[in-house]
C-alpha atoms as a PDB file:
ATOM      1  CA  UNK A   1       0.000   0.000   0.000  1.00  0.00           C
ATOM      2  CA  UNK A   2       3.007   2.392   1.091  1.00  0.00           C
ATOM      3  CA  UNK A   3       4.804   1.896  -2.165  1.00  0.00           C
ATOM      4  CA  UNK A   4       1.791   1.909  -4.541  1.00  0.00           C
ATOM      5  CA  UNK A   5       1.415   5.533  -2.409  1.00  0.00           C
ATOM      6  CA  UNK A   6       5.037   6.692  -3.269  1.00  0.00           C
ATOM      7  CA  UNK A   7       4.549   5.315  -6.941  1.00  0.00           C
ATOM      8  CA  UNK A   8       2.015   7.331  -7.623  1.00  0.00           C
ATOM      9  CA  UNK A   9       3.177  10.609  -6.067  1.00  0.00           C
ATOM     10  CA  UNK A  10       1.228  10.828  -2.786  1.00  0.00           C
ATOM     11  CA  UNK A  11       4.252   9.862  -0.183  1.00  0.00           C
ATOM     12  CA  UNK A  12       6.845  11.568  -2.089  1.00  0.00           C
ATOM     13  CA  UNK A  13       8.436  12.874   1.272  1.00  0.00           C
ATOM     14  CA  UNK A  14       8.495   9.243   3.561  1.00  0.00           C
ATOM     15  CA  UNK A  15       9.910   5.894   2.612  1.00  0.00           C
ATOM     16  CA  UNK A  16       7.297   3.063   2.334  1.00  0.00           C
ATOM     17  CA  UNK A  17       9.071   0.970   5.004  1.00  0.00           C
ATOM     18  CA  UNK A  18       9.092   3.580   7.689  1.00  0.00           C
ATOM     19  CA  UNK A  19       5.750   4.441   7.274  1.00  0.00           C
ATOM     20  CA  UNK A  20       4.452   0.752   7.242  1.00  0.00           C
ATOM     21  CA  UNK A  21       6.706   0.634  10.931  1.00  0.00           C
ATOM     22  CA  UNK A  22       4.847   3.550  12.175  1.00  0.00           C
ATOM     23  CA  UNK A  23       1.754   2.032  11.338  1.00  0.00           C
ATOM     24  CA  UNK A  24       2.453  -1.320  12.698  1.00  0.00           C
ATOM     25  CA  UNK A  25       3.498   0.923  15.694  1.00  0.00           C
ATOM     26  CA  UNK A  26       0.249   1.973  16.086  1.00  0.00           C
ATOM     27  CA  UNK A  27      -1.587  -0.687  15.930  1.00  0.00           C
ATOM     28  CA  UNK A  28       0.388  -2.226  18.640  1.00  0.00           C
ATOM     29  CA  UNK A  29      -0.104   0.390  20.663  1.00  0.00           C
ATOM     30  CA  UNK A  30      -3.724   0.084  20.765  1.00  0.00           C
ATOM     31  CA  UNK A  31      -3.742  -3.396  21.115  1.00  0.00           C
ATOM     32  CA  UNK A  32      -1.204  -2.843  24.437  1.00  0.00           C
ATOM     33  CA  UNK A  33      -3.779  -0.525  25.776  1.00  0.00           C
ATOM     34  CA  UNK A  34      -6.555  -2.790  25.182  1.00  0.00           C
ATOM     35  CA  UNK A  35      -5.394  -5.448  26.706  1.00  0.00           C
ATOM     36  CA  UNK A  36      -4.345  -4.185  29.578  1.00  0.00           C
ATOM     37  CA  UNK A  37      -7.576  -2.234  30.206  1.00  0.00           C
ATOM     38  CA  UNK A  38      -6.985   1.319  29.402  1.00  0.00           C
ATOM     39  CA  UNK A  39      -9.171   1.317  26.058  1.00  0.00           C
ATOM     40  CA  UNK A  40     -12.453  -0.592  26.197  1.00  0.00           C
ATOM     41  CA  UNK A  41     -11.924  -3.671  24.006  1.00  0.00           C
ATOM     42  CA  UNK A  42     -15.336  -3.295  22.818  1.00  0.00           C
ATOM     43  CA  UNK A  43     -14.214   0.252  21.291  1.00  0.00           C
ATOM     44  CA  UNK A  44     -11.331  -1.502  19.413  1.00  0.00           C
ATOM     45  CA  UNK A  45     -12.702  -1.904  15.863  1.00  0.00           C
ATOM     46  CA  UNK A  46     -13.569   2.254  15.992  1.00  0.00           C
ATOM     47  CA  UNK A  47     -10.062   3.027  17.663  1.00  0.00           C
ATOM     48  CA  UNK A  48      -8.316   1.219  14.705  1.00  0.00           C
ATOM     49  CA  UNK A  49     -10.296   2.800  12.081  1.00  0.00           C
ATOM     50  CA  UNK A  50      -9.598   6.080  13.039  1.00  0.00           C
ATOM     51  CA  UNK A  51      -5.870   4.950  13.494  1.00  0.00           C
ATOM     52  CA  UNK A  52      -5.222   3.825  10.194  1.00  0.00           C
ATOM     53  CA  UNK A  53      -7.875   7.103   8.814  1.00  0.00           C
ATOM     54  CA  UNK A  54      -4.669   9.503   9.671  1.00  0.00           C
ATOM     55  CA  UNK A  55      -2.459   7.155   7.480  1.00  0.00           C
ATOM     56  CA  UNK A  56      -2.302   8.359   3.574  1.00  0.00           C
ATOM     57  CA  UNK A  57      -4.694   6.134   1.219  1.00  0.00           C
ATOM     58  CA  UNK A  58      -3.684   5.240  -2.465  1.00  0.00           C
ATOM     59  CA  UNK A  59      -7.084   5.045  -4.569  1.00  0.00           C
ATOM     60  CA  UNK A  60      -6.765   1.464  -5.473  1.00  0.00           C
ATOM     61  CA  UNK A  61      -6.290   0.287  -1.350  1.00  0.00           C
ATOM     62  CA  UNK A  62      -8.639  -1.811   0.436  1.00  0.00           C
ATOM     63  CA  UNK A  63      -9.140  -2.154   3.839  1.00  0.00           C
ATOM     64  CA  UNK A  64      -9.758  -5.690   4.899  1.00  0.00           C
ATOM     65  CA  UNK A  65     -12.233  -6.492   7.219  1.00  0.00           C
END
C-alpha cells in the first residue's frame, strides 16, 4: 500500500518501510492498551479505524475487514 502511495506521487516525502513501521506501531499500541484495560476492548474496531484514517490512502487500497 506504502509503495503503490510513493509510486504514484502521494508519499513523495516518507519511505514506504518507515511508514508501514509507524503504522504497525500503532496498531500495537492500541492493542497494548486494550489489553491491559486502558481502552475498552469493545471500542477496538472504531479506535483502529480512526488509526489507520490519519495514514495516507492510495485510490486502489482496500481495507480488509
Amino acid at each position: 500500500m506504502f509503495r503503490q502511495g510513493q509510486a504514484e506521487g502521494l508519499l513523495t516525502d516518507r519511505s514506504p518501510e518507515r511508514l508501514a513501521l509507524i503504522l504497525l506501531a500503532t496498531l500495537q499500541g492500541l492493542a497494548g492498551l486494550v489489553n491491559c484495560g486502558v481502552a475498552p476492548a469493545d471500542q477496538v474496531g472504531v479506535l483502529v479505524d480512526e488509526a489507520v484514517a490519519r495514514f495516507p490512502h492510495t485510490a486502489g487500497s482496500t481495507a480488509a475487514r
